[in-house]
N, C-alpha and C. Protein backbone atom coordinates (compact mmCIF):
# COMPACT_ATOMS: atom_id res chain seq x y z
N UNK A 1 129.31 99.03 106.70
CA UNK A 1 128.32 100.08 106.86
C UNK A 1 127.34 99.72 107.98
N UNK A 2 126.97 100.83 109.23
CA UNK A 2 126.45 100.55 110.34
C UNK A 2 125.23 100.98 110.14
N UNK A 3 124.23 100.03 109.95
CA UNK A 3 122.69 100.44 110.05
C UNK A 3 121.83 100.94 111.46
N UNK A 4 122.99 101.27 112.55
CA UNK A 4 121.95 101.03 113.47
C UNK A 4 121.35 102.87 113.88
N UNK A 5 121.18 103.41 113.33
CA UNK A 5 120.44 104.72 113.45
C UNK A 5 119.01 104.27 112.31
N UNK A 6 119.25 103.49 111.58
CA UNK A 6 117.81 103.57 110.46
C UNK A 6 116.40 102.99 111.27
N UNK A 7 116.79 103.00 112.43
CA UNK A 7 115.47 102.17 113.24
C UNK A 7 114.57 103.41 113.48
N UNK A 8 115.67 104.61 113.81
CA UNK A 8 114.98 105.90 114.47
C UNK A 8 114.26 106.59 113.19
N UNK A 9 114.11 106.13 111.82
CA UNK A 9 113.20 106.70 111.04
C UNK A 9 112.00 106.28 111.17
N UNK A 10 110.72 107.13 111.16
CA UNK A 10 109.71 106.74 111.16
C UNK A 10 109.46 105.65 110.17
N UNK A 11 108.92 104.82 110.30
CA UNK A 11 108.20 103.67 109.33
C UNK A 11 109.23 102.94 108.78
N UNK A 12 110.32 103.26 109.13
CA UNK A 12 111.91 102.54 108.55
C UNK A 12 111.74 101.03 108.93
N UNK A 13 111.24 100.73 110.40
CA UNK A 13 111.40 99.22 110.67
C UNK A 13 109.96 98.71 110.21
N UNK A 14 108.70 99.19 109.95
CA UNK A 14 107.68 99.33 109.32
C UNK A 14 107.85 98.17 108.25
N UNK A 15 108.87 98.34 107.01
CA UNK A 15 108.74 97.67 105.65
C UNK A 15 109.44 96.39 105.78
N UNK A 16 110.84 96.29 106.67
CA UNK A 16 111.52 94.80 106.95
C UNK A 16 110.61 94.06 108.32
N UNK A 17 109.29 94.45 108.98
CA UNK A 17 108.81 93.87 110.07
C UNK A 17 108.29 92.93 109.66
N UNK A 18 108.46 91.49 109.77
CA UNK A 18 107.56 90.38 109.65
C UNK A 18 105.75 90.91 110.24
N UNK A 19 104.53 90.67 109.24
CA UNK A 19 103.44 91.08 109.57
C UNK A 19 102.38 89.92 110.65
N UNK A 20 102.50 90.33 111.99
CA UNK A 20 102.34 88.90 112.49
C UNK A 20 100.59 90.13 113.48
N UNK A 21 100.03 88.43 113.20
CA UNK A 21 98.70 88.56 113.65
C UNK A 21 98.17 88.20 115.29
N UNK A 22 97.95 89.02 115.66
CA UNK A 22 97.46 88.31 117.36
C UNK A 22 96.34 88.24 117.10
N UNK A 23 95.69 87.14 118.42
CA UNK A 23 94.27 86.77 118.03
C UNK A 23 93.74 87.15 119.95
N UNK A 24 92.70 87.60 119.86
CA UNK A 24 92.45 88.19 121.17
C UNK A 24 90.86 87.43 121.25
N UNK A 25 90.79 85.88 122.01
CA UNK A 25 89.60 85.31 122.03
C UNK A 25 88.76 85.71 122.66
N UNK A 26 88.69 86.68 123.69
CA UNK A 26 87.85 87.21 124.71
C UNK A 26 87.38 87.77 123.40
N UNK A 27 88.22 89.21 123.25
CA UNK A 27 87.24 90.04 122.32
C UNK A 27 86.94 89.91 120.64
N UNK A 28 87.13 88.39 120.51
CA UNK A 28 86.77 87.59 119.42
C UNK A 28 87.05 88.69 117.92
N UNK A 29 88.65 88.38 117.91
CA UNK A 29 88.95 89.38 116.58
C UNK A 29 90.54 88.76 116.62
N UNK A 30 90.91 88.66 115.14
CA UNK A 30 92.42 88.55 114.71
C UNK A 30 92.85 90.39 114.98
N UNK A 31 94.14 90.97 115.23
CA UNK A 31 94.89 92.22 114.76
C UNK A 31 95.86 92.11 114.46
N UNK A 32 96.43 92.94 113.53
CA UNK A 32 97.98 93.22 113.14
C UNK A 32 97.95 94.54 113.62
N UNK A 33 98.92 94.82 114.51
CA UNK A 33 99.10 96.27 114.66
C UNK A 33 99.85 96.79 113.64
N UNK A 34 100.09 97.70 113.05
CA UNK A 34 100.70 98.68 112.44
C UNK A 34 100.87 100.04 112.87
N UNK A 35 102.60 100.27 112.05
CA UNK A 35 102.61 101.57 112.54
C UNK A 35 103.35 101.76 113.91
N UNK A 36 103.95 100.96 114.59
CA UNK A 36 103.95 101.09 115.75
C UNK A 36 102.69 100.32 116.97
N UNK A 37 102.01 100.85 117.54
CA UNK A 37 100.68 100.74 117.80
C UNK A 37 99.75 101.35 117.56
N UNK A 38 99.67 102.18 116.49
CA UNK A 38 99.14 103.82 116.68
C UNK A 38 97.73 103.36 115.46
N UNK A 39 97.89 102.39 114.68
CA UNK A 39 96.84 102.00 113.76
C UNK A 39 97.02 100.31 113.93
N UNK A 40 95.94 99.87 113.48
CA UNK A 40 95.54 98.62 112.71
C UNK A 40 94.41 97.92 112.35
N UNK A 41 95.03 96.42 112.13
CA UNK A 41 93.89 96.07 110.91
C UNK A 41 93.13 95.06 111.63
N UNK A 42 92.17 94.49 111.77
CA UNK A 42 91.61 93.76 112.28
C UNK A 42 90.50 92.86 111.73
N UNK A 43 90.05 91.68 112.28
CA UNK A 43 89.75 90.56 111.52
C UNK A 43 88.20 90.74 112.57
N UNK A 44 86.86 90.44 112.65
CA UNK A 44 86.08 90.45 113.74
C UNK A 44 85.21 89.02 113.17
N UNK A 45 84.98 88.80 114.34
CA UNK A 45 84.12 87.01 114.25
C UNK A 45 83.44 87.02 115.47
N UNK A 46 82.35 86.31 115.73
CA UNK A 46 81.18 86.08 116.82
C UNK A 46 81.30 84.16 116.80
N UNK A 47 80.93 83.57 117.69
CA UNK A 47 79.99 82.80 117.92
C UNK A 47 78.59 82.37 117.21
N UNK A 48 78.21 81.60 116.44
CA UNK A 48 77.10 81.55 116.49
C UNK A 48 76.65 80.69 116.57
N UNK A 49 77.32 79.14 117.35
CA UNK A 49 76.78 78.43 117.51
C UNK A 49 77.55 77.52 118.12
N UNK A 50 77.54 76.27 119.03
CA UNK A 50 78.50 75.98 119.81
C UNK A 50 79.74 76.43 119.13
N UNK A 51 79.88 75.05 117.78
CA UNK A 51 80.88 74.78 117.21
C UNK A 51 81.26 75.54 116.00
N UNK A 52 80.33 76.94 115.59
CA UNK A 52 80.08 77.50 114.62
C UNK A 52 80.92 79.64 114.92
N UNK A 53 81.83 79.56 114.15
CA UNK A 53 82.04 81.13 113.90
C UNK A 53 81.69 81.68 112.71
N UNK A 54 81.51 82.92 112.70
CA UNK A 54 81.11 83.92 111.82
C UNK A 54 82.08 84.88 111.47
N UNK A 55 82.80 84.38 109.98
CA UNK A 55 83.72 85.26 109.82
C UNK A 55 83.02 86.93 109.56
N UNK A 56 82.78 87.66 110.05
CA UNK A 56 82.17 88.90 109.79
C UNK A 56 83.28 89.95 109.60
N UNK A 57 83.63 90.14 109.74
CA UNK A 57 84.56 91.53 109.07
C UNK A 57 85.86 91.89 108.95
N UNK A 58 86.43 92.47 107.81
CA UNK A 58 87.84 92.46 108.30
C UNK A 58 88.03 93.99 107.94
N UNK A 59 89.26 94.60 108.69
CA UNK A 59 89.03 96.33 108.15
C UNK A 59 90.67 96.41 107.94
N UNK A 60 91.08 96.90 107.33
CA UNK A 60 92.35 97.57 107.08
C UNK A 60 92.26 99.06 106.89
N UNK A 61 93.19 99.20 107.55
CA UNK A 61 92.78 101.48 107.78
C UNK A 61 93.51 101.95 106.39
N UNK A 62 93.00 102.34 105.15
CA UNK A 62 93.25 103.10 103.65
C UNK A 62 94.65 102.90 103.47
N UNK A 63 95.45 103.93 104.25
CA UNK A 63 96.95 103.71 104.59
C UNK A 63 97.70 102.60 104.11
N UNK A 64 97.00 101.63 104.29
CA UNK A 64 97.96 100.19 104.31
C UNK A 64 97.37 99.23 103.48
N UNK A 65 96.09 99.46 102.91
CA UNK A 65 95.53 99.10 101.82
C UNK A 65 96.39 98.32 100.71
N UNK A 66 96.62 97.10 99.78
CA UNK A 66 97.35 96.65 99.04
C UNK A 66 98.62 96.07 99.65
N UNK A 67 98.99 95.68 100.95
CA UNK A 67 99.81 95.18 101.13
C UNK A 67 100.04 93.74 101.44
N UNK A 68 98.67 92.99 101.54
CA UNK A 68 98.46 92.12 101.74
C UNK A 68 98.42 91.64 103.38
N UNK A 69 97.90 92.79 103.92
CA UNK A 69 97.31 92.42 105.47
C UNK A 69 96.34 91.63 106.01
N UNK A 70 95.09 92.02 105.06
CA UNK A 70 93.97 90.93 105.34
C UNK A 70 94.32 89.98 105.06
N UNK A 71 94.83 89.63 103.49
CA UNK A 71 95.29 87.93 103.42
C UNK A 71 95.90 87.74 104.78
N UNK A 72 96.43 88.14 105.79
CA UNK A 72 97.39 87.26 106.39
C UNK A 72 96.24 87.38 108.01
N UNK A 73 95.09 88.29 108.07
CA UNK A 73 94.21 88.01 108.67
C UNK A 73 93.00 86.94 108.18
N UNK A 74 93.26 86.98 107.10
CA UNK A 74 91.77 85.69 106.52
C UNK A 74 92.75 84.40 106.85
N UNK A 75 93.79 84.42 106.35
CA UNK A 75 94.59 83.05 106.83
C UNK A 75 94.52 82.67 108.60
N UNK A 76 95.07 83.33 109.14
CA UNK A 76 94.56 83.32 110.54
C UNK A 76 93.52 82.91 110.92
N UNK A 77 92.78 83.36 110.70
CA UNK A 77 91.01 83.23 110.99
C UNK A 77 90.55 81.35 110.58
N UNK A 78 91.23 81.08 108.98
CA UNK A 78 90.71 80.35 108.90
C UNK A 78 91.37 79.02 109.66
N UNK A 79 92.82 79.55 109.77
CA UNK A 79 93.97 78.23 110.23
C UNK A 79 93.10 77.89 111.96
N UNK A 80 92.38 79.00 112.88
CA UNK A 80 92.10 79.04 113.94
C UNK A 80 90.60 77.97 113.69
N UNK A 81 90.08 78.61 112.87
CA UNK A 81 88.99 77.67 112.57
C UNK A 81 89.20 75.72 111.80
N UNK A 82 90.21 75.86 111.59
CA UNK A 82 90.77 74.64 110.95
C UNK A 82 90.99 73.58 112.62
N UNK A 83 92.42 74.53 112.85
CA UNK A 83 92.99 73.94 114.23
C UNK A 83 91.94 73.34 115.59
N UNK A 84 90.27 74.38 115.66
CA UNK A 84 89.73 74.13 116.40
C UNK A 84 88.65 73.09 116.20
N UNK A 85 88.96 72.73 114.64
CA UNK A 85 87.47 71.78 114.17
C UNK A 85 86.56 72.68 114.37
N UNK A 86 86.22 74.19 114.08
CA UNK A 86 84.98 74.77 114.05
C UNK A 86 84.28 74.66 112.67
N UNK A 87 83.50 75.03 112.65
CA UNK A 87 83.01 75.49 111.21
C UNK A 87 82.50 76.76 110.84
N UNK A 88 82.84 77.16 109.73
CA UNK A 88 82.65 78.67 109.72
C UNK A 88 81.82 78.95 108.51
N UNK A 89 81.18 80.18 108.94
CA UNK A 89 80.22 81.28 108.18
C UNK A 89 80.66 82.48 107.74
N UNK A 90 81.05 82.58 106.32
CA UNK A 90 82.05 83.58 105.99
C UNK A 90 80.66 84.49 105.86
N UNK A 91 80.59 85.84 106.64
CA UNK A 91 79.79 86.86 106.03
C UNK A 91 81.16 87.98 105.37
N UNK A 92 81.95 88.20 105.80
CA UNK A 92 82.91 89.13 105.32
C UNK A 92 83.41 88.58 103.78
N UNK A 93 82.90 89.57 102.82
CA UNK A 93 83.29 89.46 101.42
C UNK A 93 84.89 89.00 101.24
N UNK A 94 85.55 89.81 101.74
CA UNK A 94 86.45 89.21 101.73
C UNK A 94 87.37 88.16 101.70
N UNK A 95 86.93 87.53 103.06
CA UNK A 95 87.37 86.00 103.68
C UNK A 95 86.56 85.47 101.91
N UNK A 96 85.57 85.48 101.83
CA UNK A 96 84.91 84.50 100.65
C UNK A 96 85.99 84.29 99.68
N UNK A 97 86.61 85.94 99.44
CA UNK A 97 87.33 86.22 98.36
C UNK A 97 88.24 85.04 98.65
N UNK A 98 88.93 85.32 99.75
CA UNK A 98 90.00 84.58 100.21
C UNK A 98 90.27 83.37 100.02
N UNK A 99 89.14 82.31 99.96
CA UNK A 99 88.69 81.18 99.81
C UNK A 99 88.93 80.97 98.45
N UNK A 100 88.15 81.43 97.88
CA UNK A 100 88.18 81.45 96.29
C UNK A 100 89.17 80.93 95.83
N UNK A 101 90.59 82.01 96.39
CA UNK A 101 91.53 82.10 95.98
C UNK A 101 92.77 81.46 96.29
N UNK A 102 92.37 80.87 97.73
CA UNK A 102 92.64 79.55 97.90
C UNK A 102 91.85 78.65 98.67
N UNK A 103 91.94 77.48 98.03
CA UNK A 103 90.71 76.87 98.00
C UNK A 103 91.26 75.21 98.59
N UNK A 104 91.64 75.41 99.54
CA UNK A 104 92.33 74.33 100.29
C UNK A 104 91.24 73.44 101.18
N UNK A 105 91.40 72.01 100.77
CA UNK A 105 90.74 71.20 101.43
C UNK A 105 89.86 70.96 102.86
N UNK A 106 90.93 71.99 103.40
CA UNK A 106 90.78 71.90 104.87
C UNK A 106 89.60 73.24 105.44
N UNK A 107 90.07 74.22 104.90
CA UNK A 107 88.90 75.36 104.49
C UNK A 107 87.98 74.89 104.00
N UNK A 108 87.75 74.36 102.85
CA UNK A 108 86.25 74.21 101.90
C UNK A 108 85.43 73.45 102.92
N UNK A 109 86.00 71.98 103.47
CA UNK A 109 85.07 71.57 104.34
C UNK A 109 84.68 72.23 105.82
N UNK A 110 84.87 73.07 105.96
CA UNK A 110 84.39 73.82 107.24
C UNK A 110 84.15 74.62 106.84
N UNK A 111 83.22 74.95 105.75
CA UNK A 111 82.45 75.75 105.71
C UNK A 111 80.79 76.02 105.70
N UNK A 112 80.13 76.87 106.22
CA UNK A 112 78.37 76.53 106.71
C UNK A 112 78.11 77.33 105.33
N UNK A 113 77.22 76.83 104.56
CA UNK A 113 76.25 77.60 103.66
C UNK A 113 75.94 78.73 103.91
């Protein structure tokens, strides 16, 4: 059986796509596009101090809600903050959540009060 017409359904390659995160340091934010390019989810962080980021926000557009996108943007965020020896300031509820929920060595100590 030849699958190769199921690509041309909308959102068909959508559910088997590995969910992979780019990180765009200029404009200081993780994204997953979805959808094609036409939506996505995004992770946003600042500077606030040499060695210091601010996890501040993460958004997922309703649509895609429950699929486990942000987890794979809070992971990002924090593996970038791990890899760089930064230390981070979770303001995004989320990321906190994230932490919580896993609560890995390497995270807990890079984190600012």
């Amino acid at each position: 059986m030849a699958h190769s017409g199921a690509a041309a359904q909308p959102g068909a390659q959508e559910q088997g796509c590995p969910i992979r995160v780019e990180h765009d340091r200029r404009r200081r934010q993780f994204t997953v596009r979805l959808n094609g390019c036409h939506d996505r989810a995004v992770l946003l962080y600042e500077y606030v101090g040499k060695r210091i980021v601010d996890l501040q926000h993460t958004e997922v557009p309703d649509a895609y809600r429950g699929r486990g996108i942000a987890k794979h943007l809070a992971k990002a965020a924090l593996d970038f903050v791990v890899e760089e020896d930064l230390k981070a300031h979770l303001t995004c509820w989320y990321i906190q959540k994230y932490v919580k929920e896993n609560p890995l060595p390497q995270y807990l100590e890079r984190l600012q009060p």
